[in-house]
N, C-alpha and C. Protein backbone atom coordinates (compact mmCIF):
# COMPACT_ATOMS: atom_id res chain seq x y z
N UNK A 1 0.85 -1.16 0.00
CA UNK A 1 0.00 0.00 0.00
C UNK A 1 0.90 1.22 0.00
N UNK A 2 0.79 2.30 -0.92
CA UNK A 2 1.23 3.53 -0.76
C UNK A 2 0.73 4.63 -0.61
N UNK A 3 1.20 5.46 -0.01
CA UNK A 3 0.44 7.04 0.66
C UNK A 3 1.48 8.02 0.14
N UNK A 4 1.08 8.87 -0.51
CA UNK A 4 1.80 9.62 -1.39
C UNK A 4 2.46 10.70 -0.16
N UNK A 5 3.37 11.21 -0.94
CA UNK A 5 4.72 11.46 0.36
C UNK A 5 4.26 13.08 0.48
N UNK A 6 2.98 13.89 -0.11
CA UNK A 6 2.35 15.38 0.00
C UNK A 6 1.07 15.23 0.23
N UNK A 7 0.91 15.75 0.97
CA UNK A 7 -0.55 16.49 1.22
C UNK A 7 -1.09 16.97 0.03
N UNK A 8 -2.41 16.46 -0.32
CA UNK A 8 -3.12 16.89 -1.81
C UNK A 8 -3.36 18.32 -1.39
N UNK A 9 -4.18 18.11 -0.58
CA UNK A 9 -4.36 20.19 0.08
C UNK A 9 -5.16 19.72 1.37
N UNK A 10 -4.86 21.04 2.06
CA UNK A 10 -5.15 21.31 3.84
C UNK A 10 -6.27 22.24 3.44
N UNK A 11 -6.97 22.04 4.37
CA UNK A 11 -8.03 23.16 4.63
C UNK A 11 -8.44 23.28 6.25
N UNK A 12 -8.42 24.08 6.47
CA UNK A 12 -9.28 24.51 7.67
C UNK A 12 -11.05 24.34 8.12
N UNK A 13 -11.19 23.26 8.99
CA UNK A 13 -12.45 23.11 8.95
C UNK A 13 -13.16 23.88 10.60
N UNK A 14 -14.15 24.50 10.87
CA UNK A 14 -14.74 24.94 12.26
C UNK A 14 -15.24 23.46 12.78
N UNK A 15 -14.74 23.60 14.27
CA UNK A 15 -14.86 22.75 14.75
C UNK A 15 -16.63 23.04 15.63
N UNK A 16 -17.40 22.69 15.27
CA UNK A 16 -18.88 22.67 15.99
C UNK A 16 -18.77 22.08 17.74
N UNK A 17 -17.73 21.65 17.62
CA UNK A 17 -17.65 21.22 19.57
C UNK A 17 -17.24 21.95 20.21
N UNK A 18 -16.62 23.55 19.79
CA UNK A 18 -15.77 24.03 20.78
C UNK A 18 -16.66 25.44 20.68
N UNK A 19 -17.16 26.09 21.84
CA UNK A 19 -17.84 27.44 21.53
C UNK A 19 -17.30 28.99 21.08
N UNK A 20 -15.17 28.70 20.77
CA UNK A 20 -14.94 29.61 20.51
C UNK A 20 -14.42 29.33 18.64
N UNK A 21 -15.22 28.34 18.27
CA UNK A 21 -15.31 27.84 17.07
C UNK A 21 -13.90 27.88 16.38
N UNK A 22 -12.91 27.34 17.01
CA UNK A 22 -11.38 27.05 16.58
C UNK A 22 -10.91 26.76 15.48
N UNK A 23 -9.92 26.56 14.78
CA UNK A 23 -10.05 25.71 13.76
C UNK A 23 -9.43 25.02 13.66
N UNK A 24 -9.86 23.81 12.62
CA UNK A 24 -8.54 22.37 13.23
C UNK A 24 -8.39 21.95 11.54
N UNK A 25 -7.37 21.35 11.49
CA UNK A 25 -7.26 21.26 10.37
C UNK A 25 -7.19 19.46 9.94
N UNK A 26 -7.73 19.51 8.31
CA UNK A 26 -8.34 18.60 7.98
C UNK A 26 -6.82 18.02 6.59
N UNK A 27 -6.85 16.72 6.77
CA UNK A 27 -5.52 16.47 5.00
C UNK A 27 -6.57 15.39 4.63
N UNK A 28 -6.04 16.10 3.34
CA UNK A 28 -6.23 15.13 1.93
C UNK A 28 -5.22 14.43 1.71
N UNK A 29 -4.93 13.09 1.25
CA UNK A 29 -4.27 12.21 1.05
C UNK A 29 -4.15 11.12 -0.18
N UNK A 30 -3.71 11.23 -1.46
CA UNK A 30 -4.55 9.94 -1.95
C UNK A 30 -3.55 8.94 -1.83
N UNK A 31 -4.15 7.76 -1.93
CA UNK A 31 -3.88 6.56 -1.21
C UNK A 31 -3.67 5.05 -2.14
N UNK A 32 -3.29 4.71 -2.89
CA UNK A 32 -2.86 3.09 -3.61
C UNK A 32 -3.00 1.87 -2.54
N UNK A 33 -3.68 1.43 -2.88
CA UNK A 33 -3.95 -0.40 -2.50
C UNK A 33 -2.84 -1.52 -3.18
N UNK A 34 -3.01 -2.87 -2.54
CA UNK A 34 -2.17 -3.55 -3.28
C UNK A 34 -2.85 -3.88 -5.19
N UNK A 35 -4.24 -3.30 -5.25
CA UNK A 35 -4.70 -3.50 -6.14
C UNK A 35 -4.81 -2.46 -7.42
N UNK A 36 -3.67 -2.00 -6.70
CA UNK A 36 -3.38 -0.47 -7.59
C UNK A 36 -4.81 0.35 -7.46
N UNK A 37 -6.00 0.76 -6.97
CA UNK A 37 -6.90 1.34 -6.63
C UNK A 37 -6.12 2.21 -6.32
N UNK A 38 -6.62 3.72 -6.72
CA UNK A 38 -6.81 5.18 -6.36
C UNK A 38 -7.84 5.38 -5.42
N UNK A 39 -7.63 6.23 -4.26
CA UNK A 39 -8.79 6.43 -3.74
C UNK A 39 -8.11 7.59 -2.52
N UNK A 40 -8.78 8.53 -2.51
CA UNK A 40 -8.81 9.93 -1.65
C UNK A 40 -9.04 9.75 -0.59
N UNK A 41 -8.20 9.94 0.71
CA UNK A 41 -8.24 9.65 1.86
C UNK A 41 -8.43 11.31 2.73
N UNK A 42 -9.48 11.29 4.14
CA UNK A 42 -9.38 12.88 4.47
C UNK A 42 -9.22 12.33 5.93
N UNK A 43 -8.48 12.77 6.75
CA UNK A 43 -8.30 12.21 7.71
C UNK A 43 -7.62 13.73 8.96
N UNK A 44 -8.02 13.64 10.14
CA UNK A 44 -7.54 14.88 11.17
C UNK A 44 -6.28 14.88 11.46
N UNK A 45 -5.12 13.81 11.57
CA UNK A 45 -3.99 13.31 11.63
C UNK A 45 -2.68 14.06 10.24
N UNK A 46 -1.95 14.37 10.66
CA UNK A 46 -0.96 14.36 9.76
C UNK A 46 -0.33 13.62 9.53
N UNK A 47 0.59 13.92 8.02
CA UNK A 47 1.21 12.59 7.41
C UNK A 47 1.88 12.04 7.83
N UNK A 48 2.63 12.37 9.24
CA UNK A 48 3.66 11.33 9.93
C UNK A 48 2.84 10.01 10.60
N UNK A 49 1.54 10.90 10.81
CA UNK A 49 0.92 10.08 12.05
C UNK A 49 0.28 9.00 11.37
N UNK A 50 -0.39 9.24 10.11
CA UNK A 50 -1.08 8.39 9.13
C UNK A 50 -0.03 7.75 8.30
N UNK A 51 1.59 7.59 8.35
CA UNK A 51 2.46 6.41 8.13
C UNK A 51 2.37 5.56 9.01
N UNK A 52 2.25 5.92 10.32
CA UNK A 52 2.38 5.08 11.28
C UNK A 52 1.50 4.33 11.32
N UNK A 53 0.47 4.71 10.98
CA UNK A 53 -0.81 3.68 11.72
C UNK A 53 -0.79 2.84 10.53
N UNK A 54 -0.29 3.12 8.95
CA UNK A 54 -0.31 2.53 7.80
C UNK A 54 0.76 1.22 8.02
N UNK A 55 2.04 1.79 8.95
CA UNK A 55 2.98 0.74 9.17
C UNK A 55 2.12 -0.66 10.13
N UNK A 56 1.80 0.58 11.01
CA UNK A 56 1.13 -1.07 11.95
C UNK A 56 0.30 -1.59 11.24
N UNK A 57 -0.54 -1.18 10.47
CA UNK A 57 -1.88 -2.12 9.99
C UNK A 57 -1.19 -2.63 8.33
N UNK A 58 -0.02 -2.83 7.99
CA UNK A 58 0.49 -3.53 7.29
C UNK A 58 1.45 -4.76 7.95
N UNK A 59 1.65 -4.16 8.93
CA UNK A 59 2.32 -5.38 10.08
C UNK A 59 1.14 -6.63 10.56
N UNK A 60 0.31 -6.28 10.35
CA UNK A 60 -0.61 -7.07 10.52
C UNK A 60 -1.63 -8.06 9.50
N UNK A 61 -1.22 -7.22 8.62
CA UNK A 61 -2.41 -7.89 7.37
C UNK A 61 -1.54 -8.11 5.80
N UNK A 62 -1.79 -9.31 5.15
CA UNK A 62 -0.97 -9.71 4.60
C UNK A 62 -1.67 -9.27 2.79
N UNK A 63 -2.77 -8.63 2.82
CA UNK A 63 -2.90 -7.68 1.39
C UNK A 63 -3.64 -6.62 2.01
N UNK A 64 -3.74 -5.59 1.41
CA UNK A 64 -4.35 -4.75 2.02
C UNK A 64 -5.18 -3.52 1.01
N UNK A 65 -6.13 -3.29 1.66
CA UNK A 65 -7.14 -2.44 0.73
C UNK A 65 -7.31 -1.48 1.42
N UNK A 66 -8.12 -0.37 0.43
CA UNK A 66 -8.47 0.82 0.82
C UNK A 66 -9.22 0.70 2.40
N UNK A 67 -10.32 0.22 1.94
CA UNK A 67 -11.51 0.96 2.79
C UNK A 67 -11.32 -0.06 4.38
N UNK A 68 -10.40 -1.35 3.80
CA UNK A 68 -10.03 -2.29 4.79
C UNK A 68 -9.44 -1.05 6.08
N UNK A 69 -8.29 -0.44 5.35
CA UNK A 69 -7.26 0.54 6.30
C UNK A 69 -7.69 1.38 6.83
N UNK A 70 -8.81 2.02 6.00
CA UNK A 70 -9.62 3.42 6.64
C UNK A 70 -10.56 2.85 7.53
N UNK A 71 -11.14 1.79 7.86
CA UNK A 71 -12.10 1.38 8.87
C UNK A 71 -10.96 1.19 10.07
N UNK A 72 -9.59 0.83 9.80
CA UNK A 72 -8.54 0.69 10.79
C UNK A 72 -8.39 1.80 11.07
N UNK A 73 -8.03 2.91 10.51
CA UNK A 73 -7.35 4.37 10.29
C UNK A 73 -8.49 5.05 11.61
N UNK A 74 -9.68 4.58 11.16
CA UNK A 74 -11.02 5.22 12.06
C UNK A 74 -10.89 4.74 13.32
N UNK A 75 -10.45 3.94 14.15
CA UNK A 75 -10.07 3.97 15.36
C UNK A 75 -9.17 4.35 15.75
N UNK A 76 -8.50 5.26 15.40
CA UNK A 76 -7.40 6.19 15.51
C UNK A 76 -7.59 7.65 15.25
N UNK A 77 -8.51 7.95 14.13
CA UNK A 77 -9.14 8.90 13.71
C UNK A 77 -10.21 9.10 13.17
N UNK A 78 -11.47 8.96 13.99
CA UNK A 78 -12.81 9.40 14.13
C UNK A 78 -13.15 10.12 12.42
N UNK A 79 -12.23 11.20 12.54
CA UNK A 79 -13.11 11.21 10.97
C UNK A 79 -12.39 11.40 9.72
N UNK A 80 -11.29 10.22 9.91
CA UNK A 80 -10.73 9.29 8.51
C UNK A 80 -11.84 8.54 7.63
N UNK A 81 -11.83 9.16 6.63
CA UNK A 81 -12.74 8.31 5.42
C UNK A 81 -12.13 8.27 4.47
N UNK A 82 -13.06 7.53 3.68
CA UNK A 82 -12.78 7.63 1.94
C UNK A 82 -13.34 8.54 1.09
N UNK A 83 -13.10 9.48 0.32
CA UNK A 83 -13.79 10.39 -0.36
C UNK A 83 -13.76 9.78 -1.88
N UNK A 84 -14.90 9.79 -2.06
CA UNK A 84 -14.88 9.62 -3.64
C UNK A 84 -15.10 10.44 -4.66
N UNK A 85 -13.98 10.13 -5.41
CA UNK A 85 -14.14 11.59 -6.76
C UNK A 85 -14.83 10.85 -8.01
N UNK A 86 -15.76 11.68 -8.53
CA UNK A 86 -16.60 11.81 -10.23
C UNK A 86 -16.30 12.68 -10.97
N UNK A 87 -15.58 11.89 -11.99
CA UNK A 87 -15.75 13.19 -13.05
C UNK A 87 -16.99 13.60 -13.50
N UNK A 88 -16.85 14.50 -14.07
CA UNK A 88 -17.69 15.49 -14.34
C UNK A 88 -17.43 16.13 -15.99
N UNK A 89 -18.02 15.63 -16.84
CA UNK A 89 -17.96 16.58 -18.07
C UNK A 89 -19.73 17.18 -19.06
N UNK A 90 -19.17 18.14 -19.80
CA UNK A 90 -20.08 19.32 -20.24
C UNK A 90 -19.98 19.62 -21.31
């Protein structure tokens, strides 16, 4: 599995739990399977922290998929998902 070595882009999201409405920031990631699958990862963690958890949950599992890692990734980070992109033409 590979996790590309940049941040696709950061954004700043308001956090609705805190009443002085802070901001915390959100990465984009895209992400390769052993099945060569593309797939957009958004996760609260930065990229050091989301190698790590990629190292352990490859230490553990002997092929590995997207949405397999991000259901792993999510007990570590609440709101790690998969984003899916459509093109779009006109």
């Amino acid at each position: 599995m590979t996790l590309t070595d940049e941040t696709i882009s950061e954004v700043s999201e308001q956090s609705l739990e805190k009443r002085n409405m802070s901001k915390k920031k959100i990465y984009y990631y895209r992400i390769f399977d052993d099945t060569e699958k593309l797939n957009y990862l958004k996760s609260s963690l930065p990229h050091q922290e989301v190698e790590h958890w990629l190292r352990e949950y490859e230490g553990t599992h002997q092929k590995y998929f997207n949405p397999e890692f991000i259901t792993y990734l999510h007990e570590h980070d609440p709101e790690a998902e998969i984003i899916e992109i459509s093109d779009i033409s006109y």
